[in-house]
PDB file of N, CA and C in Angstrom:
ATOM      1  N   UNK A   1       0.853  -1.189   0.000  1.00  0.00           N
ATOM      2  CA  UNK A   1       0.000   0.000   0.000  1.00  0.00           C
ATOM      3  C   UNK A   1       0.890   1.241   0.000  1.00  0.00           C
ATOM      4  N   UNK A   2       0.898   1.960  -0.681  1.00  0.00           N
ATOM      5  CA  UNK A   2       1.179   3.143  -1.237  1.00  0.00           C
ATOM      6  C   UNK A   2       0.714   4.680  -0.714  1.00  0.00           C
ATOM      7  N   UNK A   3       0.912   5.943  -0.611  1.00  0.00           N
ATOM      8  CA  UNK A   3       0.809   6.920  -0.063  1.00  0.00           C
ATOM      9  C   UNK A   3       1.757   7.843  -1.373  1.00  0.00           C
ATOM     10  N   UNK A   4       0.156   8.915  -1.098  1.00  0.00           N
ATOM     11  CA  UNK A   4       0.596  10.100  -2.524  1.00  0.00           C
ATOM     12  C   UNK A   4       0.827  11.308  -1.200  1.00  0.00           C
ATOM     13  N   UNK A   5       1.842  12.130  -1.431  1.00  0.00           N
ATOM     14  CA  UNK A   5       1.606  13.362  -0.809  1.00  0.00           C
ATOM     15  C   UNK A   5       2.527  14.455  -1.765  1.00  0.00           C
ATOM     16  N   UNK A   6       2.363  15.968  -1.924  1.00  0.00           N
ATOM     17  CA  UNK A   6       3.165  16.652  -1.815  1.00  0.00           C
ATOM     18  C   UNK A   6       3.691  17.034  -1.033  1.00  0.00           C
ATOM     19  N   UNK A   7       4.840  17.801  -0.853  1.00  0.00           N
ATOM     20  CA  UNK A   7       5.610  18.911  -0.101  1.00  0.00           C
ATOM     21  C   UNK A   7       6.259  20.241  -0.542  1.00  0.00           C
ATOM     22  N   UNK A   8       5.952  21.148   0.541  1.00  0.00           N
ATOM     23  CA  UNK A   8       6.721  22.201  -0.142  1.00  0.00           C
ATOM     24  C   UNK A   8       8.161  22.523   0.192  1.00  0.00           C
ATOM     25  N   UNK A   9       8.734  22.758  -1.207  1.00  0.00           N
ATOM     26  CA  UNK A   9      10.392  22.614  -0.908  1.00  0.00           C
ATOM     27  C   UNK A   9      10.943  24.304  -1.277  1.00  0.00           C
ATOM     28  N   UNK A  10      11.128  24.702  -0.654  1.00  0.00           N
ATOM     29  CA  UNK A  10      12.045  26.216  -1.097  1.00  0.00           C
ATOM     30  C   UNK A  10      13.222  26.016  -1.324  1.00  0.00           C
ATOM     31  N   UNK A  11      13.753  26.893  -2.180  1.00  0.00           N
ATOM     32  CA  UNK A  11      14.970  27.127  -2.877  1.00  0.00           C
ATOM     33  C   UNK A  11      15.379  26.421  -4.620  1.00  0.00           C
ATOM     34  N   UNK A  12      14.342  25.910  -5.002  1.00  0.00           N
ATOM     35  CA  UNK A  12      14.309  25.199  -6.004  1.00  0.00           C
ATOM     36  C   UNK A  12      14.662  27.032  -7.003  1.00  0.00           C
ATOM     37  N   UNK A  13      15.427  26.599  -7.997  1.00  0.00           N
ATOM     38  CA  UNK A  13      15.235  27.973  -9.132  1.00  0.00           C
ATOM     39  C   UNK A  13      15.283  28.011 -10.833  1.00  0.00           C
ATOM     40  N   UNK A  14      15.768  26.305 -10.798  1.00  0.00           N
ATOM     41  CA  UNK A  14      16.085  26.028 -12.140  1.00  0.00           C
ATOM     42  C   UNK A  14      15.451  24.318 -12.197  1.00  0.00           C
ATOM     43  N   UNK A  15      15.501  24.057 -14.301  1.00  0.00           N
ATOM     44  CA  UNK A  15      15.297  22.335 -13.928  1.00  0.00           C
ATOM     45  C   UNK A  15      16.261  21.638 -12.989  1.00  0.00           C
ATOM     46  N   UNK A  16      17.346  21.974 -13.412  1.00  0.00           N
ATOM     47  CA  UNK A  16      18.637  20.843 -12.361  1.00  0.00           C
ATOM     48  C   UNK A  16      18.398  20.673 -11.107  1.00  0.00           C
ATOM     49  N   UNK A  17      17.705  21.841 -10.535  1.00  0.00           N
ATOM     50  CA  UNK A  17      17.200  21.753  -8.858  1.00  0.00           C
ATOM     51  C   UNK A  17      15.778  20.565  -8.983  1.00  0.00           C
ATOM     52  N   UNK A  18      14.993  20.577  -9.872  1.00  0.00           N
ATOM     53  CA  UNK A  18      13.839  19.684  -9.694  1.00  0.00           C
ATOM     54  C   UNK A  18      14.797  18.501  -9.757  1.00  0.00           C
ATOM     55  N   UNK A  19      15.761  18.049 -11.053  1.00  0.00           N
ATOM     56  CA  UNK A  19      15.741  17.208 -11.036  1.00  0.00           C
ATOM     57  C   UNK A  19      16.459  16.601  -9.482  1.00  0.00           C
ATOM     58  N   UNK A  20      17.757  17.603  -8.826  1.00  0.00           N
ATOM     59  CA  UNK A  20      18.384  16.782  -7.792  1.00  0.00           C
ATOM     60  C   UNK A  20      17.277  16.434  -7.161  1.00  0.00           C
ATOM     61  N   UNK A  21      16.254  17.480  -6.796  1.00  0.00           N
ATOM     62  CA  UNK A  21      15.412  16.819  -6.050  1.00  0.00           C
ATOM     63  C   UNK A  21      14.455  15.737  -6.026  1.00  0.00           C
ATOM     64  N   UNK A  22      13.751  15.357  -7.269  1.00  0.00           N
ATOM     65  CA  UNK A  22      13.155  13.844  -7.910  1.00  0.00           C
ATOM     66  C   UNK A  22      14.428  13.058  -7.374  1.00  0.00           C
ATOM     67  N   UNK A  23      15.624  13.189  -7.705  1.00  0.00           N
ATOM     68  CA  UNK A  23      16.721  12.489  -7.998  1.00  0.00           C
ATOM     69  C   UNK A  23      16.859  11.599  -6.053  1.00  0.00           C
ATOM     70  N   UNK A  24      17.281  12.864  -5.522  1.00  0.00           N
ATOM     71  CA  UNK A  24      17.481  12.321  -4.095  1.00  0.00           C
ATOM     72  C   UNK A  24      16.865  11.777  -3.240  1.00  0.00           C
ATOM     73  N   UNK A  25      15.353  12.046  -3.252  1.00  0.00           N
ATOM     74  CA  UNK A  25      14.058  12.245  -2.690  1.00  0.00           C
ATOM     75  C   UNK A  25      13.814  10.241  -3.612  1.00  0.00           C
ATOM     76  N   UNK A  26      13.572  10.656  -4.898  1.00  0.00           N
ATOM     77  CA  UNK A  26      13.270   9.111  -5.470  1.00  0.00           C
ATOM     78  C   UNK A  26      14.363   8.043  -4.890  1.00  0.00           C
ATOM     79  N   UNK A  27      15.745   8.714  -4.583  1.00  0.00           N
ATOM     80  CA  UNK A  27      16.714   7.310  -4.307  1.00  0.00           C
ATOM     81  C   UNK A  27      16.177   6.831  -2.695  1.00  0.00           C
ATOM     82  N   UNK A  28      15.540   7.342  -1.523  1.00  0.00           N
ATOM     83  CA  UNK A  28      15.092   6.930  -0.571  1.00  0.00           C
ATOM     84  C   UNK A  28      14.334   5.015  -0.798  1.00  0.00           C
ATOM     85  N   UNK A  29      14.932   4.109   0.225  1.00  0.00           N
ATOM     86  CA  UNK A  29      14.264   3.255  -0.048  1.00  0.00           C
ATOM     87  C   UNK A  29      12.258   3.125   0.482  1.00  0.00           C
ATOM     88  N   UNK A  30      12.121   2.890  -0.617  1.00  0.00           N
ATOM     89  CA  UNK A  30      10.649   2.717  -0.210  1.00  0.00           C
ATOM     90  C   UNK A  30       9.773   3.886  -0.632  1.00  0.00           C
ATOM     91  N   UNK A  31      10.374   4.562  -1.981  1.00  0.00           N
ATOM     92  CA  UNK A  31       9.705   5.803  -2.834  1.00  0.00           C
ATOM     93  C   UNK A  31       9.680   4.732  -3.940  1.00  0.00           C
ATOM     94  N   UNK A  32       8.359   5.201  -4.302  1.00  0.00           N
ATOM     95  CA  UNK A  32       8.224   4.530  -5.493  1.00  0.00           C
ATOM     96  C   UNK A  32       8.103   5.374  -6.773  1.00  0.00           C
ATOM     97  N   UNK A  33       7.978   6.809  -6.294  1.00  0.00           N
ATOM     98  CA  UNK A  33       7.677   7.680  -7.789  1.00  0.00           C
ATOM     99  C   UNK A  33       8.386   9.160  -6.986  1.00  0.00           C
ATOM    100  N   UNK A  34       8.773  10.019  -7.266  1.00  0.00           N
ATOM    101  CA  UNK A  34       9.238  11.495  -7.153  1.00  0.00           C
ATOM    102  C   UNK A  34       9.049  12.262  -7.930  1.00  0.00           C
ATOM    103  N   UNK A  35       8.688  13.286  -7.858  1.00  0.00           N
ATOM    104  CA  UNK A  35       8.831  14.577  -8.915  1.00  0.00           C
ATOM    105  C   UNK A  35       8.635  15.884  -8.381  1.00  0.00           C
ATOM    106  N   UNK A  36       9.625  16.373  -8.585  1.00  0.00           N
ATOM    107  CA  UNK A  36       9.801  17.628  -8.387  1.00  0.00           C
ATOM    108  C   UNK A  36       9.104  19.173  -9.102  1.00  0.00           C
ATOM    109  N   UNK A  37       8.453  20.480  -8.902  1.00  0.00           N
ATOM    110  CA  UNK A  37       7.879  20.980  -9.466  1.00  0.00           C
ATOM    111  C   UNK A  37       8.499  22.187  -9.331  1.00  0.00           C
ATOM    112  N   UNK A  38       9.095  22.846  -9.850  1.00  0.00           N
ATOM    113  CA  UNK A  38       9.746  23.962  -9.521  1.00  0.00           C
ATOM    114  C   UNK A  38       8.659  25.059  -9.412  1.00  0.00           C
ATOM    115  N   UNK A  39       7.467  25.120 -10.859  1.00  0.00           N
ATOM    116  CA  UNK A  39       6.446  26.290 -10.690  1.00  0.00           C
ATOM    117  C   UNK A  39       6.034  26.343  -9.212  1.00  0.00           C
ATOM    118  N   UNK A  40       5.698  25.454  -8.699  1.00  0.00           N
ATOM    119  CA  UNK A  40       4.621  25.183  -7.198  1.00  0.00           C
ATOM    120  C   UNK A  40       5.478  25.191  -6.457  1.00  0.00           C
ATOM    121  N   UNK A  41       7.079  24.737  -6.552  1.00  0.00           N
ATOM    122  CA  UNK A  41       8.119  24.571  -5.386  1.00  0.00           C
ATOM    123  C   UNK A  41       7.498  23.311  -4.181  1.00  0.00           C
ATOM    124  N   UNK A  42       7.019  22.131  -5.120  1.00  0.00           N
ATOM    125  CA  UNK A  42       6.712  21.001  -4.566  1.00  0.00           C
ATOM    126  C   UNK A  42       7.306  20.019  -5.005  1.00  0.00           C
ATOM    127  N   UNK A  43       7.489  19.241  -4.086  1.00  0.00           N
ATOM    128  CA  UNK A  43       7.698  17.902  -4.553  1.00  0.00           C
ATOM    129  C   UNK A  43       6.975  16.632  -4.157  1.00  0.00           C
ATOM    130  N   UNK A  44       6.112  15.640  -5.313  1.00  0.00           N
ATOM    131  CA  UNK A  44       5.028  14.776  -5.011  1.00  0.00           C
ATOM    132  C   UNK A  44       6.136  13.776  -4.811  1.00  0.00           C
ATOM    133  N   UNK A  45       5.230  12.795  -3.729  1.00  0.00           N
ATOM    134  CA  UNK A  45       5.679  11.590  -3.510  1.00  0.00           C
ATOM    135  C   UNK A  45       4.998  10.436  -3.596  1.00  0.00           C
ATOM    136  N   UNK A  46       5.156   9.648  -3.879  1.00  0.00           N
ATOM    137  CA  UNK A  46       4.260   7.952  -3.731  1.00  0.00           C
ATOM    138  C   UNK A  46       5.264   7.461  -3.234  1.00  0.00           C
ATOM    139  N   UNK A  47       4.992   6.478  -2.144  1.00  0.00           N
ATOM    140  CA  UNK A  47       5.907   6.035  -1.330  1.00  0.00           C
ATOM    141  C   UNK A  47       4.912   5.161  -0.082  1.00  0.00           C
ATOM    142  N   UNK A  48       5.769   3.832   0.289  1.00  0.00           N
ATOM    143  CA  UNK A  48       5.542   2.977   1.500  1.00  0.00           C
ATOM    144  C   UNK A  48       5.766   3.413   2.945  1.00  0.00           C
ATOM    145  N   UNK A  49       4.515   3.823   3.833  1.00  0.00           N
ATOM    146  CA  UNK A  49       4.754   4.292   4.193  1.00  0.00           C
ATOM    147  C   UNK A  49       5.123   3.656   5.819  1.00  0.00           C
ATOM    148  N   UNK A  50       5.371   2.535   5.439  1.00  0.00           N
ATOM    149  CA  UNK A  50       6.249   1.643   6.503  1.00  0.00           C
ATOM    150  C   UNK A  50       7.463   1.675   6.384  1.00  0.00           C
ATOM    151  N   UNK A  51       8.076   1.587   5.289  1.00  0.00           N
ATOM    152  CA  UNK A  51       8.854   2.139   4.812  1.00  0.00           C
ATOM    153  C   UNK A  51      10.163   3.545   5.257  1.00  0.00           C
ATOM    154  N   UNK A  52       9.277   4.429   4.549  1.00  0.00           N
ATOM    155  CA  UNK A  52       9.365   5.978   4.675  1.00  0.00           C
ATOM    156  C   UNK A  52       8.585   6.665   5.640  1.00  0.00           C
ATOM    157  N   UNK A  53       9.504   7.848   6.024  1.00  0.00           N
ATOM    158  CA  UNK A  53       8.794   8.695   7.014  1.00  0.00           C
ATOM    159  C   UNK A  53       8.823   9.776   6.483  1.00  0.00           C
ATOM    160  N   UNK A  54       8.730  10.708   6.980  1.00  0.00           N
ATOM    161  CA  UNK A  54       8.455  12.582   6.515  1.00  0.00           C
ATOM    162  C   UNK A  54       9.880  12.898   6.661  1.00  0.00           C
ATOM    163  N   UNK A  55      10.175  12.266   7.692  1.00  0.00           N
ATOM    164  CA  UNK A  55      11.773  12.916   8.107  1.00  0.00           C
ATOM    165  C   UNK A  55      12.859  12.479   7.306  1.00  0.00           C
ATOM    166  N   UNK A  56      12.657  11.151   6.818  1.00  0.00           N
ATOM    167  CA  UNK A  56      13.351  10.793   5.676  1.00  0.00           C
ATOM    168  C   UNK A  56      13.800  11.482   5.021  1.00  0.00           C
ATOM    169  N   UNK A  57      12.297  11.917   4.175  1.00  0.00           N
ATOM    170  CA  UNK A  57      12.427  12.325   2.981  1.00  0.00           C
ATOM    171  C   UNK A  57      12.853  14.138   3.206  1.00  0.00           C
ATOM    172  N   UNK A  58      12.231  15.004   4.455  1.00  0.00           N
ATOM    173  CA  UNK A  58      13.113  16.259   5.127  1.00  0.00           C
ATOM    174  C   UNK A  58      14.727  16.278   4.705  1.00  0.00           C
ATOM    175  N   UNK A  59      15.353  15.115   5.722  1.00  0.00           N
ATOM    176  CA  UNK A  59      16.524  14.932   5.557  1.00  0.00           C
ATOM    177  C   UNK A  59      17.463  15.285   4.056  1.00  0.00           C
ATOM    178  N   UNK A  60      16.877  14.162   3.388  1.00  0.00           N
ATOM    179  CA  UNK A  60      17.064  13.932   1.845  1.00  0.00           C
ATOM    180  C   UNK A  60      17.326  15.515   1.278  1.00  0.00           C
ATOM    181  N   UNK A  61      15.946  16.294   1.549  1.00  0.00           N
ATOM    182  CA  UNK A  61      15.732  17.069   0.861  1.00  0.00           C
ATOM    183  C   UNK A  61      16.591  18.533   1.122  1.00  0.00           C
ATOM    184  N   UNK A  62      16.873  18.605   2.907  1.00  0.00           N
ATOM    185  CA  UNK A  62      17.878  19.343   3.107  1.00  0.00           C
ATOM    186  C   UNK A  62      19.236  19.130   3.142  1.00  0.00           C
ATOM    187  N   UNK A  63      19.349  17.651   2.662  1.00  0.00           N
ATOM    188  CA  UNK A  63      20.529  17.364   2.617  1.00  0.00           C
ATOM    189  C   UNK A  63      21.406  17.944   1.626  1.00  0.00           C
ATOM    190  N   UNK A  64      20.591  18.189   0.527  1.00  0.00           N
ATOM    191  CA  UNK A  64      21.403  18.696  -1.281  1.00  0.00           C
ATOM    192  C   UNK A  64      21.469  20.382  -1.016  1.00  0.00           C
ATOM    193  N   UNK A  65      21.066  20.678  -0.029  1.00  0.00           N
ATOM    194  CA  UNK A  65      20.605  22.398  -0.013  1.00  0.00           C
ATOM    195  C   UNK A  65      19.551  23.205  -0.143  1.00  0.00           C
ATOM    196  N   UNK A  66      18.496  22.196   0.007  1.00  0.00           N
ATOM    197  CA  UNK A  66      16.272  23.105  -0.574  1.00  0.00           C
ATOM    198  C   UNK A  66      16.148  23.055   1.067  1.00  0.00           C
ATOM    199  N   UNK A  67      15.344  23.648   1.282  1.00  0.00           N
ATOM    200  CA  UNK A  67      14.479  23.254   2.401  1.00  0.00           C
ATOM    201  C   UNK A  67      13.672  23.059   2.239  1.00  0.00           C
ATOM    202  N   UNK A  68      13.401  22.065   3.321  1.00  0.00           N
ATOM    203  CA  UNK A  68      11.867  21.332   3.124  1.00  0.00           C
ATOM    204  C   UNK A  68      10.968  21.887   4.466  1.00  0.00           C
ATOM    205  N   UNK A  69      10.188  22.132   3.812  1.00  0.00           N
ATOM    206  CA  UNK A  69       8.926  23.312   4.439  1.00  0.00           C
ATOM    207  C   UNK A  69       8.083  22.213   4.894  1.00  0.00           C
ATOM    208  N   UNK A  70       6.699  20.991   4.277  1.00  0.00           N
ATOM    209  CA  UNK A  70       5.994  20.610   4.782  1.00  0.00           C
ATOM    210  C   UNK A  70       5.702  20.562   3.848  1.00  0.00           C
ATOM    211  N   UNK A  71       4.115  19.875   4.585  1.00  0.00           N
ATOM    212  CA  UNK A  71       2.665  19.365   3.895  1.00  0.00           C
ATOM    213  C   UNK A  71       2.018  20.161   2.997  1.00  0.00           C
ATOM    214  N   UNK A  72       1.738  20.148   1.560  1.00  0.00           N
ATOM    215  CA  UNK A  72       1.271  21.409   1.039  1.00  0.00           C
ATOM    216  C   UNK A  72       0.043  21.248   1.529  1.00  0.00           C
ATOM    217  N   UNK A  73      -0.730  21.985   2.163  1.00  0.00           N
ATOM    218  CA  UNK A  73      -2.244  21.815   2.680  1.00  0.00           C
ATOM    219  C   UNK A  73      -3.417  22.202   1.177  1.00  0.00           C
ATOM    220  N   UNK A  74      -4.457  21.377   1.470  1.00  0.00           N
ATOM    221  CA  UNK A  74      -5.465  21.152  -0.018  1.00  0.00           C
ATOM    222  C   UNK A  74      -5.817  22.627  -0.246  1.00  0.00           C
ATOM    223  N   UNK A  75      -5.466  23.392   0.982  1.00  0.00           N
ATOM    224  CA  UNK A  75      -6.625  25.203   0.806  1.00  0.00           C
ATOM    225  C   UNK A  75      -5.601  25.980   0.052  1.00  0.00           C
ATOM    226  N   UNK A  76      -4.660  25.453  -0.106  1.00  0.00           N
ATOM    227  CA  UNK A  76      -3.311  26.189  -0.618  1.00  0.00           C
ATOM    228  C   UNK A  76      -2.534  27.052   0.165  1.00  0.00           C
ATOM    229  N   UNK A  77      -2.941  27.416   1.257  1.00  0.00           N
ATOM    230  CA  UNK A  77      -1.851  28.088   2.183  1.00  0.00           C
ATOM    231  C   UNK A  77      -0.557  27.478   3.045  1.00  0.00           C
ATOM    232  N   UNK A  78       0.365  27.973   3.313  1.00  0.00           N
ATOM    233  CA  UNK A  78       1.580  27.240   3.990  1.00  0.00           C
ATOM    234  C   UNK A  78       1.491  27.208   5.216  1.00  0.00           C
ATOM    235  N   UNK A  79       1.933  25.807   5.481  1.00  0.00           N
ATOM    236  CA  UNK A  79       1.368  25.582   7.005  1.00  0.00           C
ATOM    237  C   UNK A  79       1.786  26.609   8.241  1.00  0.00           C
ATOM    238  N   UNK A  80       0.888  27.186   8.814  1.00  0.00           N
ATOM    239  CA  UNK A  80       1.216  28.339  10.053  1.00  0.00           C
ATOM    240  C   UNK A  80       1.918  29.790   9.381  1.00  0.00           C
ATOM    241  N   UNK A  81       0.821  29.446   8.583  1.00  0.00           N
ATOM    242  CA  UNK A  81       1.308  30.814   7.789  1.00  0.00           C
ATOM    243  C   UNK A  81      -0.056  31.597   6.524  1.00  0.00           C
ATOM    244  N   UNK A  82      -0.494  32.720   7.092  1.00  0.00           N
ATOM    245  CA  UNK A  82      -1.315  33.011   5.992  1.00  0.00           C
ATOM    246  C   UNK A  82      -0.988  33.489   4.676  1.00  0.00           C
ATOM    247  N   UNK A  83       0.131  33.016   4.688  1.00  0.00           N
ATOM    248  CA  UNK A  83       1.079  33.806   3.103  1.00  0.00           C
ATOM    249  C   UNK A  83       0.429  31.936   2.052  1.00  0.00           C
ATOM    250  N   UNK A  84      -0.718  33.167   0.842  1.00  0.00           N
ATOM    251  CA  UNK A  84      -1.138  32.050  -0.176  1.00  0.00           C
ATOM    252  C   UNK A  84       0.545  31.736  -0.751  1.00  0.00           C
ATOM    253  N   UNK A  85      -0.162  30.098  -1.251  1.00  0.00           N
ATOM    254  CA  UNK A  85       1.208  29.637  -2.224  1.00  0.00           C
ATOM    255  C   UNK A  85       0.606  30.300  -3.619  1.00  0.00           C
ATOM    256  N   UNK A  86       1.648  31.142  -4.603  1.00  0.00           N
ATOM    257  CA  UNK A  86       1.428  31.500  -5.627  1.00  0.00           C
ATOM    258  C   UNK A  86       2.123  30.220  -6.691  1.00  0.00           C
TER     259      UNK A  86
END
């Protein structure tokens, strides 16, 4: 069983940044799909989630140099924060 989520990642500015990030984020064991979005500054995941944790994939993601922000929430705002995602 499988688990879809996005996240929001800051610092993304070019393709090469989506891709490290698909790239690093997908090499985690127990991701089954990654992709990175630079327009949205997200990155979707499918992934086991016995597997994988949030912090995992945090780690991963601050590991190359993005930060990883969180859960993109469905209303579109950033979590604890009334600043809309554009």
């Amino acid at each position: 069983m499988t688990k879809k989520e996005s996240y929001l990642v800051e610092g993304m500015t070019c393709s090469g940044c989506e891709r490290t990030v698909s790239k690093v984020v997908g090499n985690i064991e127990g991701v089954t799909s990654s992709k990175a979005d630079l327009k949205s500054s997200t990155v979707s995941v499918e992934y086991d989630p016995s597997k994988v944790t949030i912090d995992k994939i945090k780690n991963a993601v601050n590991g190359v140099g993005y930060k990883f922000v969180g859960q993109r929430p469905a209303d579109g705002q950033r979590e604890g924060s009334d600043e809309a995602i554009s």
